[in-house]
PDB file of N, CA and C in Angstrom:
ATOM      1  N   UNK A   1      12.411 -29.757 -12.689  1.00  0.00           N
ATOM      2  CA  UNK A   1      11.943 -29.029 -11.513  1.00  0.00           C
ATOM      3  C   UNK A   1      12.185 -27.532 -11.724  1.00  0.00           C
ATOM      4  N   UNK A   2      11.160 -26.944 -12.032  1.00  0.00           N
ATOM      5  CA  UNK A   2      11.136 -25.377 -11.556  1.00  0.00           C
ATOM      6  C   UNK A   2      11.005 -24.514  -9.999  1.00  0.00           C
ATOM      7  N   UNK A   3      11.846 -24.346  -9.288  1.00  0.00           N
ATOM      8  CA  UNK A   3      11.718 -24.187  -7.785  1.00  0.00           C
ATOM      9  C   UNK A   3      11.780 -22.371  -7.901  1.00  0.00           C
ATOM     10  N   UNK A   4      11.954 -21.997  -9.046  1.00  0.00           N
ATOM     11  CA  UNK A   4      11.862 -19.940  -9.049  1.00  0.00           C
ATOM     12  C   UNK A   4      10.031 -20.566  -9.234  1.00  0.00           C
ATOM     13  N   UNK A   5       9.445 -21.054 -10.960  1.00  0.00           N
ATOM     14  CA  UNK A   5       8.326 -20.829 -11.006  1.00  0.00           C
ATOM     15  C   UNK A   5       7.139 -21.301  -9.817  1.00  0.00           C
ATOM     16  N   UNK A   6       7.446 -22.450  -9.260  1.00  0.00           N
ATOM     17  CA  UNK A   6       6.836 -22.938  -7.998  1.00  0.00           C
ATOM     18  C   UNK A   6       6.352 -22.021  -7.054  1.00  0.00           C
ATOM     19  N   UNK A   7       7.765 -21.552  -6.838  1.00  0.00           N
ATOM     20  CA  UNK A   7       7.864 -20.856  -5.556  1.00  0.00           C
ATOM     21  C   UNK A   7       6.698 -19.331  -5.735  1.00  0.00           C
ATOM     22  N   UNK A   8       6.749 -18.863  -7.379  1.00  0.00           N
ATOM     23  CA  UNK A   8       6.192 -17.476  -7.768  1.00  0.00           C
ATOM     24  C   UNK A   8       4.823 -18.369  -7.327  1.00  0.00           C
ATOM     25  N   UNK A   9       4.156 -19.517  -8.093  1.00  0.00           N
ATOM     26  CA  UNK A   9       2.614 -19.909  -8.691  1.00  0.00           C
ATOM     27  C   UNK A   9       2.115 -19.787  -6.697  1.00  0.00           C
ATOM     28  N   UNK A  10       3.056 -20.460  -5.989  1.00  0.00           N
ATOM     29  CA  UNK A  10       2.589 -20.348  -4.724  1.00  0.00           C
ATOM     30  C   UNK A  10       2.408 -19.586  -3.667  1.00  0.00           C
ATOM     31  N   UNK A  11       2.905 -18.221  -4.170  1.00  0.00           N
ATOM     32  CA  UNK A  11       2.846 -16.652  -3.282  1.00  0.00           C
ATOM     33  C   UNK A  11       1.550 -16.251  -3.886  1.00  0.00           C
ATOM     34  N   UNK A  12       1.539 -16.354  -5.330  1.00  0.00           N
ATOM     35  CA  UNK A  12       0.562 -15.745  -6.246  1.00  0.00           C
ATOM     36  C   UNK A  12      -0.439 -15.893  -5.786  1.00  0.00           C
ATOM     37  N   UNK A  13      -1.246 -17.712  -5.707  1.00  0.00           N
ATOM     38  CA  UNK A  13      -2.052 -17.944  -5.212  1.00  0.00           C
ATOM     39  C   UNK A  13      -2.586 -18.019  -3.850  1.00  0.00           C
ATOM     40  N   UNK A  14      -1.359 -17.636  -3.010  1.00  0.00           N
ATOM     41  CA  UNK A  14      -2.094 -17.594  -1.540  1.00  0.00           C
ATOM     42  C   UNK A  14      -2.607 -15.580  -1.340  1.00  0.00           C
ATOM     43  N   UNK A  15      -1.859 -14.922  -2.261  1.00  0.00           N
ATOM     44  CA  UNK A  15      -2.162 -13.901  -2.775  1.00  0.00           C
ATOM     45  C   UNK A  15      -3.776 -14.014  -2.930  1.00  0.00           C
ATOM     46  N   UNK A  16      -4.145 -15.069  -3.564  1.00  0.00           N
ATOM     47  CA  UNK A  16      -5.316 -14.917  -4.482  1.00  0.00           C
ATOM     48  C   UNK A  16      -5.590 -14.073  -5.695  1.00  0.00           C
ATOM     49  N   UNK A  17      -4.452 -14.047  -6.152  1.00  0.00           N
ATOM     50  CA  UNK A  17      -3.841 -13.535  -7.552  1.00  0.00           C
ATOM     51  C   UNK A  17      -3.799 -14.605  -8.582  1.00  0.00           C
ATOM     52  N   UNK A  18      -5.067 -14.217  -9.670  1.00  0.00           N
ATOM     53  CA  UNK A  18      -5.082 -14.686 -11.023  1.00  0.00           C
ATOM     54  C   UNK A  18      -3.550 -14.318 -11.884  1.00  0.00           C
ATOM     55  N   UNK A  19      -3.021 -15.345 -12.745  1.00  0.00           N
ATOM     56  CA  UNK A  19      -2.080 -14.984 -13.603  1.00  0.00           C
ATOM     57  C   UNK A  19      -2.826 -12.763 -14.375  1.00  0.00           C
ATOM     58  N   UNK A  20      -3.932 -13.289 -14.416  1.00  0.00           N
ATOM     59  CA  UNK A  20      -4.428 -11.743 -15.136  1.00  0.00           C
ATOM     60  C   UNK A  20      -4.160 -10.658 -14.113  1.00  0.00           C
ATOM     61  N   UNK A  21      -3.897 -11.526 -13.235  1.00  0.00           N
ATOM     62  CA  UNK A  21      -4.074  -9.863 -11.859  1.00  0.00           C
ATOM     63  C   UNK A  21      -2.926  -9.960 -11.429  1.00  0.00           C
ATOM     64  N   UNK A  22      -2.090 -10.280 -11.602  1.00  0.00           N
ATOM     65  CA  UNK A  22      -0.560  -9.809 -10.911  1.00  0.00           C
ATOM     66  C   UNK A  22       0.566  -9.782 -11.956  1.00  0.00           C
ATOM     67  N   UNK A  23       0.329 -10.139 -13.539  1.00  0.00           N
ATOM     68  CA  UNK A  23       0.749  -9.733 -14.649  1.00  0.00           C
ATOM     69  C   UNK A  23       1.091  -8.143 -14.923  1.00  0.00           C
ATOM     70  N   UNK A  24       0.120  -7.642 -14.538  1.00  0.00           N
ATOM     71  CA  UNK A  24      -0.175  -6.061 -15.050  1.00  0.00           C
ATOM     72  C   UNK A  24       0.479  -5.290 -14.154  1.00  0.00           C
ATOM     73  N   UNK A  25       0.228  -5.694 -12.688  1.00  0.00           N
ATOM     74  CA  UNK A  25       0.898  -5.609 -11.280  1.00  0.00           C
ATOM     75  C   UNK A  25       2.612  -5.572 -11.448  1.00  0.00           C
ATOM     76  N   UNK A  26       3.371  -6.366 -12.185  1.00  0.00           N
ATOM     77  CA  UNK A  26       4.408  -6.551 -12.471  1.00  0.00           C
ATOM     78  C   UNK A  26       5.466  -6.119 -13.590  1.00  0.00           C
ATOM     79  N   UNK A  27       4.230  -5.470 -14.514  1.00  0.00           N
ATOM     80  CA  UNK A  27       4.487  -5.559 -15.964  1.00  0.00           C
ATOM     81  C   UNK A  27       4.900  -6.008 -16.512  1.00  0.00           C
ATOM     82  N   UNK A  28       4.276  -7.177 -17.061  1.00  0.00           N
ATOM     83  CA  UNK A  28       4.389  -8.194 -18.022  1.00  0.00           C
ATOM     84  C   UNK A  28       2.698  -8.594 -18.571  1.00  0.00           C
ATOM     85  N   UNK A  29       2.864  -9.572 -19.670  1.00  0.00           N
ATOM     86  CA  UNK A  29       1.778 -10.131 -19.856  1.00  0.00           C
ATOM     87  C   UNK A  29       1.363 -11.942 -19.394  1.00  0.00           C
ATOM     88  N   UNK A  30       0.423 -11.945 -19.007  1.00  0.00           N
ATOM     89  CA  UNK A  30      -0.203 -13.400 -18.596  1.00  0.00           C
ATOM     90  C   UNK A  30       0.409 -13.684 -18.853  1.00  0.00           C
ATOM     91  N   UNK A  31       0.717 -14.073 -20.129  1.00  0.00           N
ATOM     92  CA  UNK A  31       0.939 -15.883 -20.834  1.00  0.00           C
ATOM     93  C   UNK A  31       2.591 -15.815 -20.821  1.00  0.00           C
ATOM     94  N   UNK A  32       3.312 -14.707 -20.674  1.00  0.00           N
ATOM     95  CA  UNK A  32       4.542 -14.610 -20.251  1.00  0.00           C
ATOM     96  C   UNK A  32       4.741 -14.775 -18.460  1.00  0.00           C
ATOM     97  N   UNK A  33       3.823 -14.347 -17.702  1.00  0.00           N
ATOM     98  CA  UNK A  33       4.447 -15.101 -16.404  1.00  0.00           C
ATOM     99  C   UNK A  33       3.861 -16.814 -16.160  1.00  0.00           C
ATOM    100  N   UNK A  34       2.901 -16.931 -17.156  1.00  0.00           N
ATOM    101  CA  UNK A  34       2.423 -18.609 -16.614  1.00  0.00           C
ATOM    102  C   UNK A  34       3.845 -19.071 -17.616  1.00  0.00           C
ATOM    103  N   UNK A  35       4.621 -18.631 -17.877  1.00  0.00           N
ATOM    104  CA  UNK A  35       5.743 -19.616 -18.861  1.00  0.00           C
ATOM    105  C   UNK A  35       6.909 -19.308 -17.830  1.00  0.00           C
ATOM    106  N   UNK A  36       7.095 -18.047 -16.985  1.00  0.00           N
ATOM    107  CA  UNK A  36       7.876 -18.241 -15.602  1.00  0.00           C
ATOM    108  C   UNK A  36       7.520 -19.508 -14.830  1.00  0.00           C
ATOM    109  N   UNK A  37       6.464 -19.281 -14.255  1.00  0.00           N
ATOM    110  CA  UNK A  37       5.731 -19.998 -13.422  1.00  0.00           C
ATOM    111  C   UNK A  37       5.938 -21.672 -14.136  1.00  0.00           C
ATOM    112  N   UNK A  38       6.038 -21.803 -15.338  1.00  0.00           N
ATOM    113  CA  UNK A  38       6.083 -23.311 -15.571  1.00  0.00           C
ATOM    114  C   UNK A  38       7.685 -23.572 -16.291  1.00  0.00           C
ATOM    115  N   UNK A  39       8.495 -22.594 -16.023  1.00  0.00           N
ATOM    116  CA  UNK A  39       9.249 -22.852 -16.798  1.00  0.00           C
ATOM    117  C   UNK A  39       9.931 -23.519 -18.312  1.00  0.00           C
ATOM    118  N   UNK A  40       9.073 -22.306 -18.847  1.00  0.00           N
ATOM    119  CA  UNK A  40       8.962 -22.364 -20.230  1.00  0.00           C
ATOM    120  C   UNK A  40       9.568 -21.123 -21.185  1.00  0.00           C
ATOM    121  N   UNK A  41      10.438 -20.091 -20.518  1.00  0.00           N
ATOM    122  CA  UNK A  41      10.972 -19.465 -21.047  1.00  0.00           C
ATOM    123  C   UNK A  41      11.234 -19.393 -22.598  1.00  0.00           C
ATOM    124  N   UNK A  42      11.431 -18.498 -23.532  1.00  0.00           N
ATOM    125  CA  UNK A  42      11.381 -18.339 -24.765  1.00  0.00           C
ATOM    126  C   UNK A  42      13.240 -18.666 -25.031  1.00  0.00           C
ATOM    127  N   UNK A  43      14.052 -17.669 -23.919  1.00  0.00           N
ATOM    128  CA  UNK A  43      15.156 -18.002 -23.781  1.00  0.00           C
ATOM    129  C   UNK A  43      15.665 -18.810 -22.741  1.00  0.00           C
ATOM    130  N   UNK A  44      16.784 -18.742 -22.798  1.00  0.00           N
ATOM    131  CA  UNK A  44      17.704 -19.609 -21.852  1.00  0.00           C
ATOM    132  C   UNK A  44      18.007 -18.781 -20.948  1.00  0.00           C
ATOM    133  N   UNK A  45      17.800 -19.278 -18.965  1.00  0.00           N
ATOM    134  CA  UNK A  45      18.464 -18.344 -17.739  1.00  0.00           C
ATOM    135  C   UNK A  45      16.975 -18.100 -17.616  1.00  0.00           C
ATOM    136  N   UNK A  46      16.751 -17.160 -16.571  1.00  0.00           N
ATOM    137  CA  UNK A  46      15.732 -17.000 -15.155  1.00  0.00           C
ATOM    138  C   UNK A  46      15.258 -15.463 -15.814  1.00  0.00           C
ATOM    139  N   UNK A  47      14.539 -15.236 -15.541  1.00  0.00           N
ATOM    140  CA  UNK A  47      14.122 -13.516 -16.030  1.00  0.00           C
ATOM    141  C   UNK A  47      14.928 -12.568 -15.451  1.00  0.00           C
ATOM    142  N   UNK A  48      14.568 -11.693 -15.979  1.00  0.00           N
ATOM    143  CA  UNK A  48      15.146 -10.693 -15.281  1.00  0.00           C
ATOM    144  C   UNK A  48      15.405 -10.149 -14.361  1.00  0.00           C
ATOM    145  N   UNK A  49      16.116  -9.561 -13.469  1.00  0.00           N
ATOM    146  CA  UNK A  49      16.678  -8.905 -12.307  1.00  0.00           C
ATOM    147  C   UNK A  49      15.425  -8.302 -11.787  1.00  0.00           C
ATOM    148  N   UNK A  50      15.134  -6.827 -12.751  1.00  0.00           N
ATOM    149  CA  UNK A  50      13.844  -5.970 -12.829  1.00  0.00           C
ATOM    150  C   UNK A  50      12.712  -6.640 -12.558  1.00  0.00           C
ATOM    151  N   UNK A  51      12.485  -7.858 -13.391  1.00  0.00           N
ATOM    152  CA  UNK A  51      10.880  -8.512 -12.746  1.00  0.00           C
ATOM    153  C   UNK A  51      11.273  -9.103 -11.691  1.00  0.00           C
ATOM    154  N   UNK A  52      12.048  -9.976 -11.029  1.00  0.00           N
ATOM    155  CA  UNK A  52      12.077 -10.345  -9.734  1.00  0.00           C
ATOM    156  C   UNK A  52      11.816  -9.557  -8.483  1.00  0.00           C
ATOM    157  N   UNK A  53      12.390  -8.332  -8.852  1.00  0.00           N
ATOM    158  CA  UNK A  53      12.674  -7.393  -7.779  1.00  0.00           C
ATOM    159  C   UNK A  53      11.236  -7.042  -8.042  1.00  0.00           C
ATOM    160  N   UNK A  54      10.389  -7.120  -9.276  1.00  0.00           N
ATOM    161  CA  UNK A  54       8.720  -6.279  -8.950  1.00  0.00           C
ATOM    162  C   UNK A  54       8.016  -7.451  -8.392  1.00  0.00           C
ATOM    163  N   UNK A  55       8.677  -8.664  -8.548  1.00  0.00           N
ATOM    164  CA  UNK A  55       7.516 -10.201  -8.401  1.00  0.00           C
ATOM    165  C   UNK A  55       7.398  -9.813  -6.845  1.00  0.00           C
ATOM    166  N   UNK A  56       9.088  -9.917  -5.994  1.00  0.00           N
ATOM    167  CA  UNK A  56       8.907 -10.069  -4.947  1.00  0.00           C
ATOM    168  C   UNK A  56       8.138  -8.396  -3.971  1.00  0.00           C
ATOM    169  N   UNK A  57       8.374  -7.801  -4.501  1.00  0.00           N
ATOM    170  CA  UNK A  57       7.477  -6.375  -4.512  1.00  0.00           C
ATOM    171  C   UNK A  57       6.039  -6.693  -4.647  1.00  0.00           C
ATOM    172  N   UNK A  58       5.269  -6.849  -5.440  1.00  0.00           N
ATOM    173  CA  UNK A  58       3.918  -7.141  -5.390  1.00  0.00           C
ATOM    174  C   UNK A  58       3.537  -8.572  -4.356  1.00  0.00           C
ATOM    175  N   UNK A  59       4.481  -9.365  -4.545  1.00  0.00           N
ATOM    176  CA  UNK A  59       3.937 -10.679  -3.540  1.00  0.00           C
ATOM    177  C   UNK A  59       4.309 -10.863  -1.900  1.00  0.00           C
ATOM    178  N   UNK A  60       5.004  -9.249  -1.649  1.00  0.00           N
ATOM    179  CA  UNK A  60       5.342  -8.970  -0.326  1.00  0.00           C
ATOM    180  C   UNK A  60       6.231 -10.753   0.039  1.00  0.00           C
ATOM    181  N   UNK A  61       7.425 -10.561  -0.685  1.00  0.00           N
ATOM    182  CA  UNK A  61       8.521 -11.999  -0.276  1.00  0.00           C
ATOM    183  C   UNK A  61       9.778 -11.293  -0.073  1.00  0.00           C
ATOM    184  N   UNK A  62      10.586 -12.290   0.284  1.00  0.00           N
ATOM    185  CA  UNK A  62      12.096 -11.777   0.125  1.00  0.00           C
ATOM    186  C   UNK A  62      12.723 -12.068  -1.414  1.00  0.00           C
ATOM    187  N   UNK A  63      13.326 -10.656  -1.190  1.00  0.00           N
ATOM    188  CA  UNK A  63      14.220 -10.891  -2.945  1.00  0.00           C
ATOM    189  C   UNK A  63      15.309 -11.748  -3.357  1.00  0.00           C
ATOM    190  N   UNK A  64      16.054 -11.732  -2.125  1.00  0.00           N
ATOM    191  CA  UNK A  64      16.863 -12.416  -2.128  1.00  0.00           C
ATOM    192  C   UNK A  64      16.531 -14.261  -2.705  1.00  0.00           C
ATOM    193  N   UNK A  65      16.043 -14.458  -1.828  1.00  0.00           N
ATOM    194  CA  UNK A  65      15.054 -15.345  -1.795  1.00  0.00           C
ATOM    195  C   UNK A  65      14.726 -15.767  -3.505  1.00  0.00           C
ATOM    196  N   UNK A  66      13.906 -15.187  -4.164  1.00  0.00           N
ATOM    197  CA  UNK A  66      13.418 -15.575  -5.419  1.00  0.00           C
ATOM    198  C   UNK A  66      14.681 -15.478  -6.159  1.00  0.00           C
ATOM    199  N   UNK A  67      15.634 -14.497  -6.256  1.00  0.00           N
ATOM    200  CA  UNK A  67      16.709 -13.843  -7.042  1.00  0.00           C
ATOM    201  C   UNK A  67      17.660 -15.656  -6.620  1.00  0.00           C
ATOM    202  N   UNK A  68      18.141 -16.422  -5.402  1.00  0.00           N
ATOM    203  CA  UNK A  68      18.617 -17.133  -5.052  1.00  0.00           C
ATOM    204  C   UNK A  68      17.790 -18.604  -5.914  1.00  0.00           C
ATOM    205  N   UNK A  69      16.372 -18.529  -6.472  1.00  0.00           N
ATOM    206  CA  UNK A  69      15.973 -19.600  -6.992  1.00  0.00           C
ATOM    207  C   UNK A  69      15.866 -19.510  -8.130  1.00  0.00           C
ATOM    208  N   UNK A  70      15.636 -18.176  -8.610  1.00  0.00           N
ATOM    209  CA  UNK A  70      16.597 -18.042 -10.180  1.00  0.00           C
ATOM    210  C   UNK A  70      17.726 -18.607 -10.556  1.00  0.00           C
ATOM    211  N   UNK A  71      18.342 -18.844  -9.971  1.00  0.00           N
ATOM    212  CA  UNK A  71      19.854 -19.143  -9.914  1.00  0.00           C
ATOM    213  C   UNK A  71      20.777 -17.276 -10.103  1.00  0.00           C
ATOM    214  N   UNK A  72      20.020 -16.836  -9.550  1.00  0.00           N
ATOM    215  CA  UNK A  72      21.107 -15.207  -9.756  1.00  0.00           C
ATOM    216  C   UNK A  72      21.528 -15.137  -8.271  1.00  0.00           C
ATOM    217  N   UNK A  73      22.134 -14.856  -7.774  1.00  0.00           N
ATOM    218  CA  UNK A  73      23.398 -13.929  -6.266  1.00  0.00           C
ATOM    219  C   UNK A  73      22.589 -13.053  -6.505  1.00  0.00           C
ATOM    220  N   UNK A  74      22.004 -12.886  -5.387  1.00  0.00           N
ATOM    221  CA  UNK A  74      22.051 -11.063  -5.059  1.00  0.00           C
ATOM    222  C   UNK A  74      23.233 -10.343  -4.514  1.00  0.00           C
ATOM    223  N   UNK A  75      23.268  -9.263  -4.759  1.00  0.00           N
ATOM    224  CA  UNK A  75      24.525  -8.304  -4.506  1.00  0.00           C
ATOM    225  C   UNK A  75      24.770  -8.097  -3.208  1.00  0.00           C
ATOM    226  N   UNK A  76      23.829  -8.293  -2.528  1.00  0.00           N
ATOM    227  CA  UNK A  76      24.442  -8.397  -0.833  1.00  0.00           C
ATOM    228  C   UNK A  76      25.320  -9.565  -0.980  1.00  0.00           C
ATOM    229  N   UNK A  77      24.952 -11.063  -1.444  1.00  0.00           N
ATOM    230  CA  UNK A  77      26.076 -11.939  -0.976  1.00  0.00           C
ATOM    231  C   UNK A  77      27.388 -11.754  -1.868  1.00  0.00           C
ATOM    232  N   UNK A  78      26.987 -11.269  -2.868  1.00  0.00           N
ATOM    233  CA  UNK A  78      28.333 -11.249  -3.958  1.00  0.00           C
ATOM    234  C   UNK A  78      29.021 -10.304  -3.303  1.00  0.00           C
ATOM    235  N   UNK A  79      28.857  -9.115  -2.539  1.00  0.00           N
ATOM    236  CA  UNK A  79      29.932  -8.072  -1.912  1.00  0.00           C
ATOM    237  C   UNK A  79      30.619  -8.887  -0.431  1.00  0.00           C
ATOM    238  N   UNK A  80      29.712  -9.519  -0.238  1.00  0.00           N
ATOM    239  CA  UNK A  80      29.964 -10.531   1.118  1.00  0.00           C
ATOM    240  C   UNK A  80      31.392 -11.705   0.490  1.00  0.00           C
ATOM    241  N   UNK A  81      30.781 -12.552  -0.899  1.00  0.00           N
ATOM    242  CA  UNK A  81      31.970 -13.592  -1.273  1.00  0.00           C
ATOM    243  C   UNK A  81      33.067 -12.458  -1.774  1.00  0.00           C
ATOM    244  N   UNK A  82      33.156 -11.311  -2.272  1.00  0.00           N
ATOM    245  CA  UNK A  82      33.871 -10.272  -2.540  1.00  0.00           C
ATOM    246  C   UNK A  82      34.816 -10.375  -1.712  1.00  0.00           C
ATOM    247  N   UNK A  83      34.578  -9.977  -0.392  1.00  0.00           N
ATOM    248  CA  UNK A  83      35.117  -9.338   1.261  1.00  0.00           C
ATOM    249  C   UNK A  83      35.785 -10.225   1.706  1.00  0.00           C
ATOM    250  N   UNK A  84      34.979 -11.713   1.650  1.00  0.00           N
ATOM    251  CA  UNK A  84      35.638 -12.617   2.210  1.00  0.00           C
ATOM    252  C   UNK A  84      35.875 -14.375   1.603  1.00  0.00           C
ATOM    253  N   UNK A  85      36.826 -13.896   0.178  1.00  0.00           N
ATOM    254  CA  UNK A  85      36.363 -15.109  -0.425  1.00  0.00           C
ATOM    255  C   UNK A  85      37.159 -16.565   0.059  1.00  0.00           C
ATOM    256  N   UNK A  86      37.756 -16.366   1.057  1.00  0.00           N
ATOM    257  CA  UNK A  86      38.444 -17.501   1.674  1.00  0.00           C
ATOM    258  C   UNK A  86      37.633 -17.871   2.713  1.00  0.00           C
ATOM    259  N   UNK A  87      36.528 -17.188   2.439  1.00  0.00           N
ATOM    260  CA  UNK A  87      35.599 -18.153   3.981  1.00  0.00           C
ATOM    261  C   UNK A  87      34.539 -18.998   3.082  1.00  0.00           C
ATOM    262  N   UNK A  88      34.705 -18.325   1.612  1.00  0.00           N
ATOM    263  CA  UNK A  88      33.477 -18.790   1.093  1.00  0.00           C
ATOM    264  C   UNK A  88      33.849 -20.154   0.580  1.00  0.00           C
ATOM    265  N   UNK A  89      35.191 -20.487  -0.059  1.00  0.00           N
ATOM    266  CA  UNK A  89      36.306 -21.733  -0.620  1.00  0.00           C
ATOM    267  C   UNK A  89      36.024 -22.681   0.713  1.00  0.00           C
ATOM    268  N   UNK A  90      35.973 -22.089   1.849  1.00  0.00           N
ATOM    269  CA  UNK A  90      35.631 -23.359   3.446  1.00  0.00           C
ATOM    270  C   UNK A  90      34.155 -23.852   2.648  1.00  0.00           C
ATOM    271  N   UNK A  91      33.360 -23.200   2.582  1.00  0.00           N
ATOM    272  CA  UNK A  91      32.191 -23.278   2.860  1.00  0.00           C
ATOM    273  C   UNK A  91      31.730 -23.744   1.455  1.00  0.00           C
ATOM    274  N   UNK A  92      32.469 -23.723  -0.140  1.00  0.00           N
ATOM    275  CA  UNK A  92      31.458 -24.599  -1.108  1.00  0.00           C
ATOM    276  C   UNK A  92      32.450 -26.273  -0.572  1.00  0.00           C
ATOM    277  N   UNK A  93      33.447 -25.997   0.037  1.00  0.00           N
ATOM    278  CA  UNK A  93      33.921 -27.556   0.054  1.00  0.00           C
ATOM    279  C   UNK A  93      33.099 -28.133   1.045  1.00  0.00           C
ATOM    280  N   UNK A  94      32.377 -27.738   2.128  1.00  0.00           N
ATOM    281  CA  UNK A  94      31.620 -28.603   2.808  1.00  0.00           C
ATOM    282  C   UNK A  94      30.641 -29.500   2.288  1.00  0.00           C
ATOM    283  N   UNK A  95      30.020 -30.093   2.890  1.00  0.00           N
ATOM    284  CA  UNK A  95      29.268 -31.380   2.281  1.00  0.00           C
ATOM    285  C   UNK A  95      27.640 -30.573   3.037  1.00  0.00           C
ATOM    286  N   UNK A  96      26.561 -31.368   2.656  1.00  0.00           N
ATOM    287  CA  UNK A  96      25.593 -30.780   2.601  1.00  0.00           C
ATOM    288  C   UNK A  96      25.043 -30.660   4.347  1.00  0.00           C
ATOM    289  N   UNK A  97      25.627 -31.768   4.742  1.00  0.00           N
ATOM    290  CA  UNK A  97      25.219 -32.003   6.036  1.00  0.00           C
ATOM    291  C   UNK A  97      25.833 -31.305   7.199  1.00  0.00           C
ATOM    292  N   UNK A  98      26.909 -30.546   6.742  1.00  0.00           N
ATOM    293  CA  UNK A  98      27.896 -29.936   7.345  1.00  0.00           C
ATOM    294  C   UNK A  98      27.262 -28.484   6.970  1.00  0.00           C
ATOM    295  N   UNK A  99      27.012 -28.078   6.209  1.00  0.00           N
ATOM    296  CA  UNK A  99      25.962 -26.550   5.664  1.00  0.00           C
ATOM    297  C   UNK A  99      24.463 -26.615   6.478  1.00  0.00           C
ATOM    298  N   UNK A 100      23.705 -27.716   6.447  1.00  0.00           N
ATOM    299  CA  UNK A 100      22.990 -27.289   7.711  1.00  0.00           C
ATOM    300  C   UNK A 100      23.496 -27.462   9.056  1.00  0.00           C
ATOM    301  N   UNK A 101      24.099 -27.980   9.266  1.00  0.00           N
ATOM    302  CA  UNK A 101      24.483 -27.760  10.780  1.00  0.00           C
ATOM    303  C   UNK A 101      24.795 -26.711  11.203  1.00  0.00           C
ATOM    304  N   UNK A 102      25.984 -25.315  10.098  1.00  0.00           N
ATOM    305  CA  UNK A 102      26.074 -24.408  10.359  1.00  0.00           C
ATOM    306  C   UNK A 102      25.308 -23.523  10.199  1.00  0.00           C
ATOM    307  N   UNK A 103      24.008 -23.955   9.525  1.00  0.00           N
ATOM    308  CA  UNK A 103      22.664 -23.099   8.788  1.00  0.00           C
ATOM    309  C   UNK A 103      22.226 -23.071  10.546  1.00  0.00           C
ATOM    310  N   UNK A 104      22.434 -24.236  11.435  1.00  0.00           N
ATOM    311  CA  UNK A 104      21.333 -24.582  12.202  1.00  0.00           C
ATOM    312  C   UNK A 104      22.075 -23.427  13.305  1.00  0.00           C
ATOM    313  N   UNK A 105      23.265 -23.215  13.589  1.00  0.00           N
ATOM    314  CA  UNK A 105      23.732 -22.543  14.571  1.00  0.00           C
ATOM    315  C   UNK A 105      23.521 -21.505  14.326  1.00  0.00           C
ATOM    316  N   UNK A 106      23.190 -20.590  13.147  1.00  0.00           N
ATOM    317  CA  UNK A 106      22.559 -19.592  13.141  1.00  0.00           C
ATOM    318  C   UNK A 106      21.443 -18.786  13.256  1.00  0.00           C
ATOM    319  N   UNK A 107      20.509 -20.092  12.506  1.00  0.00           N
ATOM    320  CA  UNK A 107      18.979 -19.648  12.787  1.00  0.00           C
ATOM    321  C   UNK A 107      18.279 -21.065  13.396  1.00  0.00           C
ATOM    322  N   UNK A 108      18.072 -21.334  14.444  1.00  0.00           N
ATOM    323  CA  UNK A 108      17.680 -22.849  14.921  1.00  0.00           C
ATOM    324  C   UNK A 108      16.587 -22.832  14.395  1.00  0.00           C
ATOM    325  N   UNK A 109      16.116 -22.139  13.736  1.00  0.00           N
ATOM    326  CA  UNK A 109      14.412 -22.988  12.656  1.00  0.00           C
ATOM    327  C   UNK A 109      15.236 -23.945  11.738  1.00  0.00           C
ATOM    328  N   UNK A 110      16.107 -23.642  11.320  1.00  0.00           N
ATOM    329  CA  UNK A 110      16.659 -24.793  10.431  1.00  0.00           C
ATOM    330  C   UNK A 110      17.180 -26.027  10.790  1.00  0.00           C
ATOM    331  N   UNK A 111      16.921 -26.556  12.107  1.00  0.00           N
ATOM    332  CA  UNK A 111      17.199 -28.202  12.656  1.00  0.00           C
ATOM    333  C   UNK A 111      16.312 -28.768  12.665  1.00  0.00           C
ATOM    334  N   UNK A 112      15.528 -28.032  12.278  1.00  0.00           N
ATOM    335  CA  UNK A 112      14.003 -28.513  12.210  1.00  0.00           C
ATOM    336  C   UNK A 112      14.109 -29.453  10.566  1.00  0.00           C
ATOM    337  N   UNK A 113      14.670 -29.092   9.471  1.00  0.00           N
ATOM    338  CA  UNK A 113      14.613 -29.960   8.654  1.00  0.00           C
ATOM    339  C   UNK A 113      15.814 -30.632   7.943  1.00  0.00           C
ATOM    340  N   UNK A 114      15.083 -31.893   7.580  1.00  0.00           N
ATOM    341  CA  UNK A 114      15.343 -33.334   7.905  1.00  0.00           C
ATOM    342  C   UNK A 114      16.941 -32.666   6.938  1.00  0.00           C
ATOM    343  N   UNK A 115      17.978 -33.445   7.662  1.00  0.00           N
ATOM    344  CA  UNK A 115      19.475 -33.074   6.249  1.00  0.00           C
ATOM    345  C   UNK A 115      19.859 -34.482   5.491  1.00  0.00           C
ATOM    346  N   UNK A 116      20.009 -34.272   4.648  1.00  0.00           N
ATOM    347  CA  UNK A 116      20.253 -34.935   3.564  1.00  0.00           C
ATOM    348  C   UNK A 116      21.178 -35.937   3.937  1.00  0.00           C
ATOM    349  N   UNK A 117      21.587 -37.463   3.343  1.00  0.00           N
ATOM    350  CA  UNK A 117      23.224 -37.797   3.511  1.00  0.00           C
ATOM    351  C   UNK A 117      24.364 -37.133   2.154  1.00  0.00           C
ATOM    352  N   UNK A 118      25.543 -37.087   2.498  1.00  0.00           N
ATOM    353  CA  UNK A 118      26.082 -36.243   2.180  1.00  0.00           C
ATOM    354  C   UNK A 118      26.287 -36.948   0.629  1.00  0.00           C
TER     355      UNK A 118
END
C-alpha cells in the first residue's frame, strides 16, 4: 500500500493534471513522479521534504498532511512532542480506539468514521 502516492495520483487528477503537467509544476520529471505516485522509488524512504512542500503547493492540500503520509513529522508536531513529550508517551500507549475518541472530541467530523477494534 502506497497511501503518500495514492493520496498525490488523487489531488493530481481531480486537479485534472496529467503526470506531464504537474511534473514541471513541481520540478521533477514524469516518470519520476509516476514512481512517487506508485511507489517505486529508486531509493529507500518518501521523497523529499522540498518536493512535498511543492506537491502540496501546486495541488492546493495540506502539508502536513502529505509530509504525515510520507512517513516524515512535520516540524510543527515535532516542536509540539519536543514541549510536551509526556503527553505524547499517554498518547502512543493508547489503543486505536481510544485515539479516535479523542480525535472525535476535538474535531466531531471524526465520529463519523467507523474505529477500528483495538
Amino acid at each position: 500500500m502506497n497511501a503518500f502516492g495514492d493520496r498525490i495520483r488523487r489531488l493530481r487528477k481531480a486537479k485534472g493534471y496529467s503526470l506531464r503537467k504537474l511534473a514541471p509544476m513541481v520540478g521533477v520529471g514524469f516518470s519520476y513522479l509516476s514512481k512517487v505516485e506508485n511507489g517505486r522509488l529508486d531509493f529507500r524512504g518518501p521523497p523529499s521534504e522540498s518536493l512535498i512542500h511543492r506537491l502540496a503547493e501546486s495541488l492546493e492540500t495540506d502539508e502536513d498532511e502529505l509530509l504525515l503520509l510520507a512517513g516524515r513529522i512535520p516540524d510543527s508536531i515535532a516542536l509540539r512532542i519536543l514541549e510536551q513529550p509526556e503527553a505524547f508517551r499517554v498518547l502512543a500507549q493508547c489503543g486505536h480506539t481510544r485515539l479516535q475518541q479523542l480525535a472525535a472530541s476535538v474535531d466531531p467530523a471524526s465520529k463519523s468514521k467507523r474505529p477500528r477494534k483495538d
